[in-house]
N, C-alpha and C. Protein backbone atom coordinates (compact mmCIF):
# COMPACT_ATOMS: atom_id res chain seq x y z
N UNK A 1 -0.99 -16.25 9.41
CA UNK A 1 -2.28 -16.59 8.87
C UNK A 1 -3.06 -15.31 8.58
N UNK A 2 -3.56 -15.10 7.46
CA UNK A 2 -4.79 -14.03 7.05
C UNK A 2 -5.98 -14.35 7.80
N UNK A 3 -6.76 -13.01 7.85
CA UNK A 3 -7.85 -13.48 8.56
C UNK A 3 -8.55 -11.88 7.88
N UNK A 4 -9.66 -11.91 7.42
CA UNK A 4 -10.73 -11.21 6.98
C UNK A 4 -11.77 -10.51 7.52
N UNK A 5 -12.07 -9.67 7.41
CA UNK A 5 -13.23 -8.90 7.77
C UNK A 5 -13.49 -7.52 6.36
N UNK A 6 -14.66 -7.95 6.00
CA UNK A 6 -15.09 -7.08 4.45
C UNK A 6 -16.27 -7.03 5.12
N UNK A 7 -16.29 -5.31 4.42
CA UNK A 7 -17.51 -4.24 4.41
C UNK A 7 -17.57 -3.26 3.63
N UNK A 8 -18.60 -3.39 2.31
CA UNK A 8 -18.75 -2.90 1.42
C UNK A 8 -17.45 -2.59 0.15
N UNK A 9 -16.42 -1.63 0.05
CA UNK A 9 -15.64 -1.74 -0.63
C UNK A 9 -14.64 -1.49 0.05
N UNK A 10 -14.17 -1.83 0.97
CA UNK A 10 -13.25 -2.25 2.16
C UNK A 10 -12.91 -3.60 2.54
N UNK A 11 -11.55 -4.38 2.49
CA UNK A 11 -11.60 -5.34 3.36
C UNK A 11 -10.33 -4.85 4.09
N UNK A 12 -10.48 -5.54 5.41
CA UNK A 12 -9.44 -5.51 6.41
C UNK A 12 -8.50 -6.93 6.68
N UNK A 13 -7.31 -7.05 6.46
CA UNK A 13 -6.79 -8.02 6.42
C UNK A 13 -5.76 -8.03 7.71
N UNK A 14 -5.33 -9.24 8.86
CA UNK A 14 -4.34 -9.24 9.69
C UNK A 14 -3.02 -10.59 8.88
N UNK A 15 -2.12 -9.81 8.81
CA UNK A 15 -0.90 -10.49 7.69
C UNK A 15 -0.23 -11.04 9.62
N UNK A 16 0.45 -11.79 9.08
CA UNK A 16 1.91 -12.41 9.30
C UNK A 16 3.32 -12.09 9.03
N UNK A 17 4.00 -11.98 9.68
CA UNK A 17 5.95 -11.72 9.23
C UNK A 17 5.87 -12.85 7.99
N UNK A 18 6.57 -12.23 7.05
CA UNK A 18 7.05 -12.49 5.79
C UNK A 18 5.48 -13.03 4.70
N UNK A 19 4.59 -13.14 5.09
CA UNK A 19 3.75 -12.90 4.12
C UNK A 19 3.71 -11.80 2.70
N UNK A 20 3.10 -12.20 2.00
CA UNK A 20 3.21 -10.92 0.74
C UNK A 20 1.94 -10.08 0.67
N UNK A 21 1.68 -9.20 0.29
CA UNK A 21 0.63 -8.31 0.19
C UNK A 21 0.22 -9.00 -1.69
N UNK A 22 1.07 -8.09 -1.98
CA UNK A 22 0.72 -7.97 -3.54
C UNK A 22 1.99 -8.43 -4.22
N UNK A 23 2.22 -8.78 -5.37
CA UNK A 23 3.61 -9.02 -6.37
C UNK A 23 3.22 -8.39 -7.08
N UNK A 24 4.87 -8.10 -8.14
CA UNK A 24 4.81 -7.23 -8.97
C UNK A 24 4.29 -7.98 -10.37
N UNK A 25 3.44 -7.82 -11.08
CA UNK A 25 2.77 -8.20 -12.05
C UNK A 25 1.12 -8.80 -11.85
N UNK A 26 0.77 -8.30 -10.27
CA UNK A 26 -0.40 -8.76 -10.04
C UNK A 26 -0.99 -7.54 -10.91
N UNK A 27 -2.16 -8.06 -10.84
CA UNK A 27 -3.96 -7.38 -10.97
C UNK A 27 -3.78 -6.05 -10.36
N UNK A 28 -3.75 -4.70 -10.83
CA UNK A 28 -4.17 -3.52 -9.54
C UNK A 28 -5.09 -3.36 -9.32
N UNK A 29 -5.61 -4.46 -8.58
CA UNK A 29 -7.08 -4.26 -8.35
C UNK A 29 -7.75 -3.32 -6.74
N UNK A 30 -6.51 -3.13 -5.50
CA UNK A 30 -6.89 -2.77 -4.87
C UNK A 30 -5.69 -1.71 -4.53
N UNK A 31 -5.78 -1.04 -3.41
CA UNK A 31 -4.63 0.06 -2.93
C UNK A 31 -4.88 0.03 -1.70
N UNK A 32 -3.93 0.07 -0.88
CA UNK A 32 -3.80 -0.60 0.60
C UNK A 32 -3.35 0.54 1.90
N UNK A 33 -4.34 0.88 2.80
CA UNK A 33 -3.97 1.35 3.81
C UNK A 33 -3.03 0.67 5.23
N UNK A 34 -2.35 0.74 5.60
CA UNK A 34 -1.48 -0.18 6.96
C UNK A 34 -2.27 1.26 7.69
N UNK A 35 -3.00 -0.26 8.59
CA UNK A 35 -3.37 0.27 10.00
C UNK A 35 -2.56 0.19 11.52
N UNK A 36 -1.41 -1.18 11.25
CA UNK A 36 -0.67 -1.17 12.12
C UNK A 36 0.12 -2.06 11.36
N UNK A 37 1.25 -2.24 11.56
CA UNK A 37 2.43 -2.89 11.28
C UNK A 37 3.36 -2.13 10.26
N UNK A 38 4.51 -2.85 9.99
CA UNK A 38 5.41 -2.66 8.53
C UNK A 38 5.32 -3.73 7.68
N UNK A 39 5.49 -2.97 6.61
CA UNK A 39 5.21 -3.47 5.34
C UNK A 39 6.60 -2.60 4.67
N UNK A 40 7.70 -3.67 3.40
CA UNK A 40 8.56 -3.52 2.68
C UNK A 40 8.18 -3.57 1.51
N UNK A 41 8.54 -2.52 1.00
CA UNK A 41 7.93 -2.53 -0.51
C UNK A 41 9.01 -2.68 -1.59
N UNK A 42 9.30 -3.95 -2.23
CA UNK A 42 10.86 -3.96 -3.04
C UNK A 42 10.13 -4.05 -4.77
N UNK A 43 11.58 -3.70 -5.58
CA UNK A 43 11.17 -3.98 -6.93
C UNK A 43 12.76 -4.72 -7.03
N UNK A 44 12.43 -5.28 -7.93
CA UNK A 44 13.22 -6.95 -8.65
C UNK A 44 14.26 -7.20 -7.11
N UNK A 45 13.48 -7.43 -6.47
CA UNK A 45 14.09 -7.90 -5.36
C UNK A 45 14.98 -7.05 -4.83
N UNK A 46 15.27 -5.71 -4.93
CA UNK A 46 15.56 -4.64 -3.91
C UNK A 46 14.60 -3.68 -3.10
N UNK A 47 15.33 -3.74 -1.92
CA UNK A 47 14.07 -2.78 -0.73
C UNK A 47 14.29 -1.59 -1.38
N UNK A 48 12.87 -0.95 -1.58
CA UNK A 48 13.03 0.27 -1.73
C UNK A 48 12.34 1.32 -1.22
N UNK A 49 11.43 0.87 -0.24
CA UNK A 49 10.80 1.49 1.09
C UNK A 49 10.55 0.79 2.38
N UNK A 50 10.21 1.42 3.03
CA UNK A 50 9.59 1.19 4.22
C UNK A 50 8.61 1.61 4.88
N UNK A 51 7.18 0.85 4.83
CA UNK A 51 5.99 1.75 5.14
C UNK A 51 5.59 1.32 6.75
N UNK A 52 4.79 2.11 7.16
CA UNK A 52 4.08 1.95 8.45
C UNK A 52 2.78 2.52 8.94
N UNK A 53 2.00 2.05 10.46
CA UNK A 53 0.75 2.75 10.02
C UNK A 53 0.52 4.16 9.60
N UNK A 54 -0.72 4.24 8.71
CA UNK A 54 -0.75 5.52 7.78
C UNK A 54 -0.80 5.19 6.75
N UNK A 55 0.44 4.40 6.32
CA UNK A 55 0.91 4.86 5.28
C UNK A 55 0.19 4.09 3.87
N UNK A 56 0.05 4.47 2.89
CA UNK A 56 -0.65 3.93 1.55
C UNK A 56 0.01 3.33 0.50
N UNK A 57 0.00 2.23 -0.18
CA UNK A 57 1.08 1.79 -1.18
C UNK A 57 -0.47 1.06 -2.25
N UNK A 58 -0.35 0.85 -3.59
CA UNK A 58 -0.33 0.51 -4.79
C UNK A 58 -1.10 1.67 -5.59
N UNK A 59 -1.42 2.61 -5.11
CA UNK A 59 -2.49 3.25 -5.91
C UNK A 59 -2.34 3.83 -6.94
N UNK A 60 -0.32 4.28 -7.50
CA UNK A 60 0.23 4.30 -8.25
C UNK A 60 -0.18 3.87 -9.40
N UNK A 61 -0.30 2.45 -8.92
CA UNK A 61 -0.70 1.35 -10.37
C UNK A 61 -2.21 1.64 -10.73
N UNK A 62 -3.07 2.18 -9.82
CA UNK A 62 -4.57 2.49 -10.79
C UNK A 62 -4.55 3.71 -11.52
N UNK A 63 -3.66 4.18 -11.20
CA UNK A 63 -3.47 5.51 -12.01
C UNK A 63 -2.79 5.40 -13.52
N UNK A 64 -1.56 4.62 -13.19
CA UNK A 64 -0.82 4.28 -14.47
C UNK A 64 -1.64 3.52 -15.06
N UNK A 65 -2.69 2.63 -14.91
CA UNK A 65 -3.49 1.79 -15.35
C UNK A 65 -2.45 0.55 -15.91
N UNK A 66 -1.87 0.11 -14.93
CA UNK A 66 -0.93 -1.29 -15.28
C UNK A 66 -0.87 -2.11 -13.98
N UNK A 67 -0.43 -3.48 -13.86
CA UNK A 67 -0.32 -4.57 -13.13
C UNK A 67 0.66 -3.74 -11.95
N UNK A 68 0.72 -4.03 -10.83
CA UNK A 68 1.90 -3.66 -9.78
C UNK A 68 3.04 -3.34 -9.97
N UNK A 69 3.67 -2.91 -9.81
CA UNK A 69 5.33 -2.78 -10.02
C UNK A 69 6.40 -3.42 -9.57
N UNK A 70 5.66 -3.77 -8.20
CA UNK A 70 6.57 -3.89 -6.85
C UNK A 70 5.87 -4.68 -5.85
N UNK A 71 6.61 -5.06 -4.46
CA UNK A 71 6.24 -6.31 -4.34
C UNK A 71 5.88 -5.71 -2.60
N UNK A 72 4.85 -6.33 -1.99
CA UNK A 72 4.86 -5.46 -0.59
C UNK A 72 4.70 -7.00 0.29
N UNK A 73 5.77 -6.76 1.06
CA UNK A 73 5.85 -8.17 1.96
C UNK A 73 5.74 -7.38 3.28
N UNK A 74 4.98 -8.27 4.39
CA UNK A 74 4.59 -7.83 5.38
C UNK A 74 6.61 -7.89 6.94
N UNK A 75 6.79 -7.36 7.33
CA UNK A 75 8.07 -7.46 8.26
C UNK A 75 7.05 -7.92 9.68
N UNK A 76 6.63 -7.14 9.98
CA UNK A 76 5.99 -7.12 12.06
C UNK A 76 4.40 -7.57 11.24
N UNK A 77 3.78 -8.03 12.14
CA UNK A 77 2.03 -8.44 12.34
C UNK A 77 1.56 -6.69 11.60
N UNK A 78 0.86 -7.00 10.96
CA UNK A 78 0.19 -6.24 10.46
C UNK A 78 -1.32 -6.23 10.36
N UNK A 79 -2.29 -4.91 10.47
CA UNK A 79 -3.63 -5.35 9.63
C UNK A 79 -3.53 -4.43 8.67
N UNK A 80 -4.55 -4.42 7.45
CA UNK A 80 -4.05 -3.95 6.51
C UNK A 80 -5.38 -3.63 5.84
N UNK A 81 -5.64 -2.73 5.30
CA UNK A 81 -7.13 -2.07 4.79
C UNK A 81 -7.16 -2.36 2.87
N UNK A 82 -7.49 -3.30 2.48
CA UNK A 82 -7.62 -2.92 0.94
C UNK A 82 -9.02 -2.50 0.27
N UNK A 83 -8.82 -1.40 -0.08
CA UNK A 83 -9.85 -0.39 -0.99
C UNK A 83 -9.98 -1.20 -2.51
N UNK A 84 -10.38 -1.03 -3.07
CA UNK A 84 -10.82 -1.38 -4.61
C UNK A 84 -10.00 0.24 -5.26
N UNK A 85 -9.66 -0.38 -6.07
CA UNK A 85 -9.06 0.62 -6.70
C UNK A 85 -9.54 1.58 -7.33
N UNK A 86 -11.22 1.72 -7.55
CA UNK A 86 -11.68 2.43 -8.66
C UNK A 86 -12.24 3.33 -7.77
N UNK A 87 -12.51 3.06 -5.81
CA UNK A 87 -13.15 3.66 -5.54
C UNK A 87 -12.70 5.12 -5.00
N UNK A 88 -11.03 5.15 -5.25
CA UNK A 88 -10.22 6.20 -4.75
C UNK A 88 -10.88 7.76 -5.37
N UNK A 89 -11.36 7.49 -6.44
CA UNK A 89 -12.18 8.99 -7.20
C UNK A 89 -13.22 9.32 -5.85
N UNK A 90 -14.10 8.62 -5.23
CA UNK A 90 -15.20 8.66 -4.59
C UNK A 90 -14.37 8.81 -2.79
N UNK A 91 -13.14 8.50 -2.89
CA UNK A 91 -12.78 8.78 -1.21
C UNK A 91 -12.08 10.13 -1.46
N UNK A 92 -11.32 10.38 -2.84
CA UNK A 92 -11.27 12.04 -3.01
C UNK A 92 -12.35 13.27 -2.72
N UNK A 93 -13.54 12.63 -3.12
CA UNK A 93 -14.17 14.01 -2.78
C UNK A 93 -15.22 13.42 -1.92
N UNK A 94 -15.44 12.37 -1.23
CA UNK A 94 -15.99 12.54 -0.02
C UNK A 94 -15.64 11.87 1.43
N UNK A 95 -14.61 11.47 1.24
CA UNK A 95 -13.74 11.23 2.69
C UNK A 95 -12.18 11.96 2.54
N UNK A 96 -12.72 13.77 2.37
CA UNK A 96 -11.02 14.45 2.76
C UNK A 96 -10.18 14.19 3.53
N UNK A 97 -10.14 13.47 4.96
CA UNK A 97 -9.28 12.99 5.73
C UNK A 97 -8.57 12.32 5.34
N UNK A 98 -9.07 10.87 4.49
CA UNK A 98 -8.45 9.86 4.32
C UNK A 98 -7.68 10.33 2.76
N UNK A 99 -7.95 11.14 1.77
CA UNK A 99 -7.76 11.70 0.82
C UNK A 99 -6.69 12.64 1.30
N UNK A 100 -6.20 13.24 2.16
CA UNK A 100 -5.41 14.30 3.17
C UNK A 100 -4.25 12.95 3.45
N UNK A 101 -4.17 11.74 4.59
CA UNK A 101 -3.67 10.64 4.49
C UNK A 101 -3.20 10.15 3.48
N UNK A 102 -3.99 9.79 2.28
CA UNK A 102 -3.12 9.22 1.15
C UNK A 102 -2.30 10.20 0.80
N UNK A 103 -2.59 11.58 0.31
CA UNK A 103 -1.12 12.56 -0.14
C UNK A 103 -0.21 12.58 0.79
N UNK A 104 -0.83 13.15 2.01
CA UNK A 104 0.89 12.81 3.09
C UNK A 104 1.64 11.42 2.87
N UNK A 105 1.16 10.29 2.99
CA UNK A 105 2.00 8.59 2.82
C UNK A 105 2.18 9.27 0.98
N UNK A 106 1.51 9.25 0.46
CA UNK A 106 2.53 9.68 -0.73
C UNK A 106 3.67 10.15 -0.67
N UNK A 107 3.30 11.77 -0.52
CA UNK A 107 4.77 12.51 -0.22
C UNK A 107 5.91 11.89 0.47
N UNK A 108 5.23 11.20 1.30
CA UNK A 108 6.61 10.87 2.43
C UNK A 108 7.44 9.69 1.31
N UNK A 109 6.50 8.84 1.29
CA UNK A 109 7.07 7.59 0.20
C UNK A 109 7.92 8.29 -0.74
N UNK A 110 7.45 9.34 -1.50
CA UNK A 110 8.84 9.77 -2.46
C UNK A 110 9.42 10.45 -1.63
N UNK A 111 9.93 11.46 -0.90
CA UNK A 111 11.29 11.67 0.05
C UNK A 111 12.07 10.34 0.09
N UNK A 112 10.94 9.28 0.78
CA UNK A 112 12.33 7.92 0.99
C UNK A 112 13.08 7.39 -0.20
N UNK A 113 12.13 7.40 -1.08
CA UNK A 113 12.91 6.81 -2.59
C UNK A 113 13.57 7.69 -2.86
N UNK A 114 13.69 8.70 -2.92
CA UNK A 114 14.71 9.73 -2.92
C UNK A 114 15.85 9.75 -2.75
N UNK A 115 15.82 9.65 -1.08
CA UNK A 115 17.06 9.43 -0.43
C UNK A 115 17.72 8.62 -0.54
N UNK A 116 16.96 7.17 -0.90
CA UNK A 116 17.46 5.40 -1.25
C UNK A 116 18.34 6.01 -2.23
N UNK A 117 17.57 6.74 -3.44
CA UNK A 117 18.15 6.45 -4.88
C UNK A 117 19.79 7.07 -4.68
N UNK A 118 19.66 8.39 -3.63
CA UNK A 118 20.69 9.28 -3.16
C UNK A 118 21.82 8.56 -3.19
N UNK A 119 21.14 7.92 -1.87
CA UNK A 119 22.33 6.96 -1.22
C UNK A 119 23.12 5.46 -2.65
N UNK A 120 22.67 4.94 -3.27
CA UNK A 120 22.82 4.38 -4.22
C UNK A 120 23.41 5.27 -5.47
C-alpha cells in the first residue's frame, strides 16, 4: 500500500514489494530519491539496474525532455522521495549536498549499466 506525505515540491512515498514507481512511457514529471529500500529499474522488460538508498533514478528523462524510458518496480519496502522535475535547476545551486548525491547515484548507475552491457 502507498501512503503519502507532501511538502512543498517534495512528496514522500512508502511502496510495497512489487509495486511500480514509474513505466516507461509515463509523464517525466518527477525524479526520485530512495530513502530506504530497492528499487529495479528494467527497459522492455529486462533488469538493467539495481538501485538503493541514495540512489536517484528518472531525471534522465527531464533532461532529454521525453516520457520515461524505463520502468522502476519497487523489490524490499521502500520510501521514496519524488521531486518535480523542473525543480532539479533550483536543488543544483542551492542544496549542493543533495546535487553532490544525485552525481554520485548517477555515476554509480552508469558503472552498473556498464558492466550489465559487459556481461551481455
Amino acid at each position: 500500500m502507498t501512503t503519502s506525505n507532501q511538502t512543498h515540491d517534495v512528496s514522500i512515498k512508502n511502496y510495497s514489494p512489487m509495486e511500480i514507481i514509474v513505466s516507461e512511457g509515463d509523464a517525466q514529471d518527477f525524479f526520485y530519491v530512495i530513502l530506504d529500500g530497492t528499487v529495479e529499474i528494467s527497459q522492455n522488460r529486462k533488469i538493467i539496474r539495481t538501485l538503493r538508498e541514495g540512489d536517484v533514478f528518472g531525471i534522465e528523462n527531464y533532461y532529454r525532455k521525453r516520457p520515461y524510458t524505463t520502468t522502476a518496480c519497487v523489490i524490499t519496502p521502500a520510501r521514496i522521495a519524488a521531486y518535480r522535475s523542473e525543480t532539479i535547476r533550483d536543488i543544483i545551486y542551492t542544496h549542493p549536498q543533495l546535487a553532490e548525491q544525485i552525481f554520485a547515484s548517477v555515476m554509480c548507475q552508469l558503472e552498473q549499466t556498464t558492466g550489465r552491457a559487459e556481461e551481455n
